[in-house]
Protein backbone atom coordinates (compact mmCIF):
# COMPACT_ATOMS: atom_id res chain seq x y z
CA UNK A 1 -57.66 37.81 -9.39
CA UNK A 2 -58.14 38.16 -13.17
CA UNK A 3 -54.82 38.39 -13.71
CA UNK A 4 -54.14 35.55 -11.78
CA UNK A 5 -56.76 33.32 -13.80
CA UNK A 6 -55.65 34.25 -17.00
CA UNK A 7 -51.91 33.81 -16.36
CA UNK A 8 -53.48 30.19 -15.33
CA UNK A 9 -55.00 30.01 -18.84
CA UNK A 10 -52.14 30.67 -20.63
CA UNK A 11 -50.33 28.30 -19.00
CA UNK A 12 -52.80 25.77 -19.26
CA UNK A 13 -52.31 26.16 -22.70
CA UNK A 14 -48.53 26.09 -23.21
CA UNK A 15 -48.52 23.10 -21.55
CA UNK A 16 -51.05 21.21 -23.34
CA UNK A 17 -49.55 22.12 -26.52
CA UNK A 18 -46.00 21.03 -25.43
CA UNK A 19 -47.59 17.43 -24.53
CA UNK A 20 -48.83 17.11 -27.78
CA UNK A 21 -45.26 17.49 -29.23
CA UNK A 22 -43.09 14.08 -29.13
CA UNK A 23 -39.70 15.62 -30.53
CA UNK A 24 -37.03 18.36 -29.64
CA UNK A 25 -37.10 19.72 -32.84
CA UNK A 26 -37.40 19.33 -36.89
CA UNK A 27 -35.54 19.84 -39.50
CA UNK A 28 -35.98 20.11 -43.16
CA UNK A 29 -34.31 17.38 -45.56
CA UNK A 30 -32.43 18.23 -48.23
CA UNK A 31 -35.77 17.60 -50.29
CA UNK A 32 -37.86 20.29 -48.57
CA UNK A 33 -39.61 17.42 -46.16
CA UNK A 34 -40.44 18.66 -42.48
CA UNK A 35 -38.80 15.31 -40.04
CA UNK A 36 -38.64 15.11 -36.28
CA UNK A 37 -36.49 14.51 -34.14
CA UNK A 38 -35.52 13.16 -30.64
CA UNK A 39 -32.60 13.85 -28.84
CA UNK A 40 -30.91 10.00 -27.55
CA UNK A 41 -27.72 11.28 -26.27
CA UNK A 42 -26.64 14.82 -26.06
CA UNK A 43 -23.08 13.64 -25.06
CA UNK A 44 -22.48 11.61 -27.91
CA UNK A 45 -24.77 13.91 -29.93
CA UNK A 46 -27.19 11.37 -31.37
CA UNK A 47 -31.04 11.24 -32.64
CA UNK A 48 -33.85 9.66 -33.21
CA UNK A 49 -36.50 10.33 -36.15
CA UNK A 50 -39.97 10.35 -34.34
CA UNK A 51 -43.63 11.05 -35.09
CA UNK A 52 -44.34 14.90 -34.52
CA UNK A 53 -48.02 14.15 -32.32
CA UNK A 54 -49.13 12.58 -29.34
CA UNK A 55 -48.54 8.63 -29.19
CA UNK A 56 -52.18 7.17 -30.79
CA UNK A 57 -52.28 10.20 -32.78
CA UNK A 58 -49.05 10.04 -34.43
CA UNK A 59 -49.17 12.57 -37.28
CA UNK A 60 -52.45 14.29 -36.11
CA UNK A 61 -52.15 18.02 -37.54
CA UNK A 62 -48.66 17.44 -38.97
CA UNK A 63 -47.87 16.86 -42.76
CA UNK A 64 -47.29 13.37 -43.54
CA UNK A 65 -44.66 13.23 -45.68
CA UNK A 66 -45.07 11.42 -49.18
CA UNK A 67 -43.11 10.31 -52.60
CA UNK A 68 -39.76 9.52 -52.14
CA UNK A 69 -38.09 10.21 -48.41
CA UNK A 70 -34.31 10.80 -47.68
CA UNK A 71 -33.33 9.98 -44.13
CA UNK A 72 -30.08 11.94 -43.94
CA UNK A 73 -27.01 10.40 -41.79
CA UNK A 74 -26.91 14.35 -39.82
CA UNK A 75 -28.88 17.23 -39.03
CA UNK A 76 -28.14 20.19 -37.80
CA UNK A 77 -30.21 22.33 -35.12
CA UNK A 78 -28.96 25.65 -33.15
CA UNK A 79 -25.42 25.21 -34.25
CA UNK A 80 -24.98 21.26 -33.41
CA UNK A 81 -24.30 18.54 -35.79
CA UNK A 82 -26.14 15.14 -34.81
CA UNK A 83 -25.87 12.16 -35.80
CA UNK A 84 -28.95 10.17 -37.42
CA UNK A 85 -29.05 6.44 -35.30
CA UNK A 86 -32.43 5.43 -35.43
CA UNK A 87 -35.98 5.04 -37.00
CA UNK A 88 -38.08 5.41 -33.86
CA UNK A 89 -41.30 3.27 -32.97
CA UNK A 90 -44.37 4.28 -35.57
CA UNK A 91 -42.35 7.11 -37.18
CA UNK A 92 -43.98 6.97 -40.26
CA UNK A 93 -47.02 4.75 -39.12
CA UNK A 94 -49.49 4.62 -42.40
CA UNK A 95 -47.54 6.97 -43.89
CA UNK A 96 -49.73 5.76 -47.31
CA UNK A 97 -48.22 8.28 -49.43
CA UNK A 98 -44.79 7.15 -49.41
CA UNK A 99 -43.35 5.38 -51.90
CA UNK A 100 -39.65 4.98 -51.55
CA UNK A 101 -37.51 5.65 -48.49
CA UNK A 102 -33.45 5.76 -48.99
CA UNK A 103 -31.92 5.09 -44.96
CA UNK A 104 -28.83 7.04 -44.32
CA UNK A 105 -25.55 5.71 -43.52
CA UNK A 106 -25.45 6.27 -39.67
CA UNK A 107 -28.93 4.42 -39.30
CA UNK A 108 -28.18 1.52 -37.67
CA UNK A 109 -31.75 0.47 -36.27
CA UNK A 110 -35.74 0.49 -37.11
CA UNK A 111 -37.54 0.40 -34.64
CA UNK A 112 -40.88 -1.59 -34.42
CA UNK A 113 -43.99 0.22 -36.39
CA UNK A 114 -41.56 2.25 -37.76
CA UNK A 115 -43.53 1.96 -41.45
CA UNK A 116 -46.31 0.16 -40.85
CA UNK A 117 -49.06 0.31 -43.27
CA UNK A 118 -47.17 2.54 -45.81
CA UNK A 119 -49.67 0.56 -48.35
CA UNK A 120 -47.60 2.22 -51.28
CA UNK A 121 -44.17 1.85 -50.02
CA UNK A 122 -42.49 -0.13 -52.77
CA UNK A 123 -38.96 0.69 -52.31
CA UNK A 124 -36.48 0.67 -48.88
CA UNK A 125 -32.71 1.40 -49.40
CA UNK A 126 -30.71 0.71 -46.02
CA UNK A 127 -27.01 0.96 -45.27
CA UNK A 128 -25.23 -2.75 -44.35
CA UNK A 129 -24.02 -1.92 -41.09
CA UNK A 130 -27.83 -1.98 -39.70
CA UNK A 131 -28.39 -4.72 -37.17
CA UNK A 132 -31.99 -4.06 -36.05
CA UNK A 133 -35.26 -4.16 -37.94
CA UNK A 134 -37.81 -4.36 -35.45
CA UNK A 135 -41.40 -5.82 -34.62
CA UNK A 136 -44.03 -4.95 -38.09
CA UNK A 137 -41.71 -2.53 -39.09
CA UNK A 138 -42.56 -2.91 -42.48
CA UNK A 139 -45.84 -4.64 -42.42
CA UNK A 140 -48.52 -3.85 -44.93
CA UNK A 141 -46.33 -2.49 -47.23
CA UNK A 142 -45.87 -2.72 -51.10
CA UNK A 143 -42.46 -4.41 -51.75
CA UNK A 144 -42.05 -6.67 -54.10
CA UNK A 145 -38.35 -7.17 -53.39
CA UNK A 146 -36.36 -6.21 -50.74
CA UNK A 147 -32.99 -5.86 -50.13
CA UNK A 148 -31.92 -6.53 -46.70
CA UNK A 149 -28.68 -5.32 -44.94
CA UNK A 150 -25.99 -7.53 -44.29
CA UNK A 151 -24.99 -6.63 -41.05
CA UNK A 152 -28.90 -7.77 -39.75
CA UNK A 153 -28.80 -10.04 -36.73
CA UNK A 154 -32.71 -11.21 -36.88
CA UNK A 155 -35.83 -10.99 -38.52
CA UNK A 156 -38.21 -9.41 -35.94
CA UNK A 157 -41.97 -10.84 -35.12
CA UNK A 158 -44.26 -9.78 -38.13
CA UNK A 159 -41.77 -7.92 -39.77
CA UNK A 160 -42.85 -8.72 -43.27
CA UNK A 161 -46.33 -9.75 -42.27
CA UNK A 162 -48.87 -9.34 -45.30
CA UNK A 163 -46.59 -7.98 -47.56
CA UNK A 164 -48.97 -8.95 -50.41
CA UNK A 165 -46.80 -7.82 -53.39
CA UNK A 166 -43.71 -9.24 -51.51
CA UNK A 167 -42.32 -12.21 -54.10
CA UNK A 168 -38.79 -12.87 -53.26
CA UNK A 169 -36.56 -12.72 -50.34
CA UNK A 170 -32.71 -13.40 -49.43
CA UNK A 171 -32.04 -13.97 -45.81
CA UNK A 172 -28.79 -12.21 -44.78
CA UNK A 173 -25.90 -14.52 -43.69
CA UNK A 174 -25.89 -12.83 -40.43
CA UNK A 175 -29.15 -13.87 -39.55
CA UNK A 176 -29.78 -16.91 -37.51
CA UNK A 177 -33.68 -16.89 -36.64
CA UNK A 178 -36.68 -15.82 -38.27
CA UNK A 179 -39.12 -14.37 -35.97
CA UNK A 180 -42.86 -15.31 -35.48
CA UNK A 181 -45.31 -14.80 -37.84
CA UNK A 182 -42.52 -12.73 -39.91
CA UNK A 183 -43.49 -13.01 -43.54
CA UNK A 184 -47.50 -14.36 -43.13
CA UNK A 185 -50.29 -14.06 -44.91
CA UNK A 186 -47.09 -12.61 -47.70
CA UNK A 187 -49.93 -14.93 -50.36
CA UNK A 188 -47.47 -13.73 -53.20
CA UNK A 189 -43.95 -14.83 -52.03
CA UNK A 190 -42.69 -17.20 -54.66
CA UNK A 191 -38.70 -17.48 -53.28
CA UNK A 192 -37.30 -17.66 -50.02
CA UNK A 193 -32.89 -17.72 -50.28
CA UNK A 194 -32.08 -18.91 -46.70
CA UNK A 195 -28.60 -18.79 -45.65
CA UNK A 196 -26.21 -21.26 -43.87
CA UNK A 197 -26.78 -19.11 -40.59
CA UNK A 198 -30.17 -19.48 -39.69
CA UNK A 199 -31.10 -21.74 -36.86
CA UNK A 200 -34.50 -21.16 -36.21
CA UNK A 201 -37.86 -20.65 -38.06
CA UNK A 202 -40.41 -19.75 -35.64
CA UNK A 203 -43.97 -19.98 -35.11
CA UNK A 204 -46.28 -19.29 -37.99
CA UNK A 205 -42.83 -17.54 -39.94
CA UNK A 206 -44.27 -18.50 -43.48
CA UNK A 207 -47.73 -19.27 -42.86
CA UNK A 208 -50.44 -18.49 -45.65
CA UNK A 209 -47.31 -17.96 -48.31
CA UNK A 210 -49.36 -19.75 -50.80
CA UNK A 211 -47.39 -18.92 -53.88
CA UNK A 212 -44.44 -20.65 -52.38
CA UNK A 213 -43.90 -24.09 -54.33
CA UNK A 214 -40.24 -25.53 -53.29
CA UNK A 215 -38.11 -24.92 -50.34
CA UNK A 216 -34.92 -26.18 -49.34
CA UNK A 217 -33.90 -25.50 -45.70
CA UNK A 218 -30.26 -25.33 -45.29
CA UNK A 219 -27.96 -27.79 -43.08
CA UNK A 220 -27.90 -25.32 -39.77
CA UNK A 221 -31.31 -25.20 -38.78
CA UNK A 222 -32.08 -27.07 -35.62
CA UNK A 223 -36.26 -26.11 -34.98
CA UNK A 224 -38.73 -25.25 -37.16
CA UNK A 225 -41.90 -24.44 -34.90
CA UNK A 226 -45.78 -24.67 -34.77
CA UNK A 227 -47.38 -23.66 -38.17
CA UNK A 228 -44.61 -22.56 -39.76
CA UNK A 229 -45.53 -23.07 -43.40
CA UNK A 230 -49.08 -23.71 -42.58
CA UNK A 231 -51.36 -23.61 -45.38
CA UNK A 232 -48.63 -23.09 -48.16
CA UNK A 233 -50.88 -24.29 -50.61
CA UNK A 234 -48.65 -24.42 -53.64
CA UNK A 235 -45.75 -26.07 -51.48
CA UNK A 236 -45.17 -29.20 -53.66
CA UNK A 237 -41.71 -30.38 -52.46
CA UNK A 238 -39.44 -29.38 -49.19
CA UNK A 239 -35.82 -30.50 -48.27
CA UNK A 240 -35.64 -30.46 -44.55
CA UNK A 241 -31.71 -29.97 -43.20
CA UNK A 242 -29.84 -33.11 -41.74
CA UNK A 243 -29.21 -30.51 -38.58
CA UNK A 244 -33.14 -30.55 -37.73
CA UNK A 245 -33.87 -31.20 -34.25
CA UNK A 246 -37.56 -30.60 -33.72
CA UNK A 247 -40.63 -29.61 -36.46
CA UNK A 248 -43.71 -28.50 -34.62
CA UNK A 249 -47.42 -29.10 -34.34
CA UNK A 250 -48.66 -27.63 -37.87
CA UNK A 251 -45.82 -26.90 -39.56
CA UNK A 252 -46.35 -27.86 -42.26
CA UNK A 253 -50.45 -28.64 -42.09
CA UNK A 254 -52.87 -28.31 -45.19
CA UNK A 255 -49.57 -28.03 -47.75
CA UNK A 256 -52.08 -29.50 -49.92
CA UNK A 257 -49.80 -30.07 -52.55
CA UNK A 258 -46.88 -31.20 -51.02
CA UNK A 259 -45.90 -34.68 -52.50
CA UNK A 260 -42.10 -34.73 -51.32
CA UNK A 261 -40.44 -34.51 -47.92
CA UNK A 262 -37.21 -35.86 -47.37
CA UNK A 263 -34.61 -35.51 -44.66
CA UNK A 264 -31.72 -37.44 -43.77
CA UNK A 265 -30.95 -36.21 -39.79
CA UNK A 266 -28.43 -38.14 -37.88
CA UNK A 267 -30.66 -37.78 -35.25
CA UNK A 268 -33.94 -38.19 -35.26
CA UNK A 269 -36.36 -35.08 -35.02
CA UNK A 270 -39.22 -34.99 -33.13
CA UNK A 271 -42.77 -34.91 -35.18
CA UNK A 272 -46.03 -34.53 -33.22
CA UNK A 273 -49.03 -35.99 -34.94
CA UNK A 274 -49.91 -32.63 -36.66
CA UNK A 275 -46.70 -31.85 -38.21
CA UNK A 276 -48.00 -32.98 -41.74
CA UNK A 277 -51.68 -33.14 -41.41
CA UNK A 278 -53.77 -32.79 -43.80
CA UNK A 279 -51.34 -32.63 -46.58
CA UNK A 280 -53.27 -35.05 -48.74
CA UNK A 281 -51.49 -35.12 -51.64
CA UNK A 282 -47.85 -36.19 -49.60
CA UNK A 283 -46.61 -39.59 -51.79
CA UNK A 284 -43.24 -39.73 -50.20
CA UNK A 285 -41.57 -38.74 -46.79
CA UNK A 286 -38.65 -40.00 -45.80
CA UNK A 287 -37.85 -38.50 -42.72
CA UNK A 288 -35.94 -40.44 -39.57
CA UNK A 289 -38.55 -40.12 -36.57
CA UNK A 290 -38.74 -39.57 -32.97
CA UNK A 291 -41.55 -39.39 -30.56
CA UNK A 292 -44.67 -39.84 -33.71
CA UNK A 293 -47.90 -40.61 -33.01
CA UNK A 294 -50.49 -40.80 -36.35
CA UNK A 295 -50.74 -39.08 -38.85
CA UNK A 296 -54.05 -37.35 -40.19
CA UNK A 297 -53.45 -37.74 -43.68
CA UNK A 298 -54.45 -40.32 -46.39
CA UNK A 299 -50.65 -40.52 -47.59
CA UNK A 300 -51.79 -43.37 -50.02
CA UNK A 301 -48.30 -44.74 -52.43
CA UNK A 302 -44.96 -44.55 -50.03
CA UNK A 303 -43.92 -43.78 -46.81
CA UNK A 304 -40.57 -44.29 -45.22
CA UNK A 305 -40.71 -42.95 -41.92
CA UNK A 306 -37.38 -44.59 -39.90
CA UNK A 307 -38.51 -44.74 -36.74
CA UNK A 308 -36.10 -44.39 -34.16
């Protein structure tokens, strides 16, 4: 009966410590640093990089890894070559010592968390050919310029979100939205390049970038939605495209020193009442209109709104 107890034990144990585990093995970069990895197709022999622990617990008795980080393109483990796909969901969740990560060539996705809160990551090198950046996958870090892949399809929710040393961004010609709440509260973002791609800027995609002070949205973009450059502070003049559609409810409220908004649309765009609220120091808008109501503003020397 002892026996039988303690062989119970034991596996008791083995188990529990295989659930902690969230990889099929790790290898050692050509740097000396311990990653983990999941297998995605054994056919097509593929991986993953993972966290090591237990979801909620993500690196919990595992060595973060810090400084600079290769992500190689292969590994090999018990005689098989595999090929590096993916950045999996929180891999390197507040990771806060690294600094710099360099993305092999075979990566062709991050997934969402991937390196959130890596508060001193100042430096991402990715290969073109990667299409996915996902959900806050770099939120709460330290870039002050990043270059973006060319072959990227969209800028995922929160992606950039509170990116305080963030100041200047190029949006890849691929790209044709920009996802909610993708670059807010970046309060240090001074240029946004948009390219002749982009369709859509959605909710709350710029809000609180309050070092922004001139945008020009280019002649392909049909909505920009609720609150999209809310509270841009230092917004003083904005070129909307002749292609725009629809601007939602606070899109551009409490631009407090926006003076200039001009648009020449074919068709009109619908405003809703809040579109340009409180910007109290607007002196000119000349914008072909559809659908306004009032205005909560004290717009006080001209205003050319064409209704239609």
């Amino acid at each position: 009966m002892k026996r039988v107890l303690l062989i119970m034990v034991l596996f008791a144990i083995s188990f529990a410590g295989e659930a902690q585990q969230n990889y099929d093995f790790s290898a050692v970069n050509e740097t000396g640093v311990s990653l983990y990895y999941r297998i995605t197709s054994d056919a097509n022999k593929t991986v993953e990089v993972v966290y090591p622990h237990v979801e909620g617990d993500y690196w919990g008795g595992y060595t973060k890894p810090t400084g600079s980080l290769i992500i190689p393109s292969s590994v090999t483990h018990d005689g098989v070559d595999y090929t590096v796909v993916s950045i999996g969901e929180f891999a390197f969740y507040e990771c806060t010592g690294l600094t710099a990560v360099t993305v092999g060539d075979s990566v062709c996705a991050i997934y969402s968390h991937a390196f959130f809160g890596c508060s001193n990551l100042s430096s991402v090198e990715m290969p073109d050919q990667m299409y996915i950046i996902g959900e806050s996958a770099f939120a709460r870090t330290a870039f002050t310029e990043i270059v973006l892949p060319s072959g990227l399809l969209y800028i995922d929710e929160a992606c950039f979100m509170e990116c305080n040393s963030l100041v200047l961004i190029t949006i890849p010609e691929n790209v044709t939205e920009i996802g909610r709440m993708a670059f807010l509260n970046c309060h240090s973002l001074q240029s946004v390049t948009f390219n002749n791609s982009l369709q859509k800027i959605w909710d709350s995609a710029f809000e609180n970038c309050s070092s922004l002070t001139e945008i020009e949205i280019p002649n392909s973009v049909a909505q920009i939605r609720w609150s999209a450059f809310r509270n841009c502070t230092n917004l003083t003049s904005v070129t909307l495209p002749n292609s725009i559609t629809s601007i939602g409810s606070n899109a551009f409220k409490s631009c407090s020193s926006l003076t200039d908004i001009y648009c020449e649309a074919i068709n009109a765009p619908t405003i809703t009442n809040t579109s340009f609220s409180l910007c109290n120091s607007l002196l000119y808008i000349h914008i072909p209109c559809n659908g306004l109501a009032s205005y909560s503003t004290n717009w006080s020397t001209y205003i050319d709104l064409l209704t239609i």
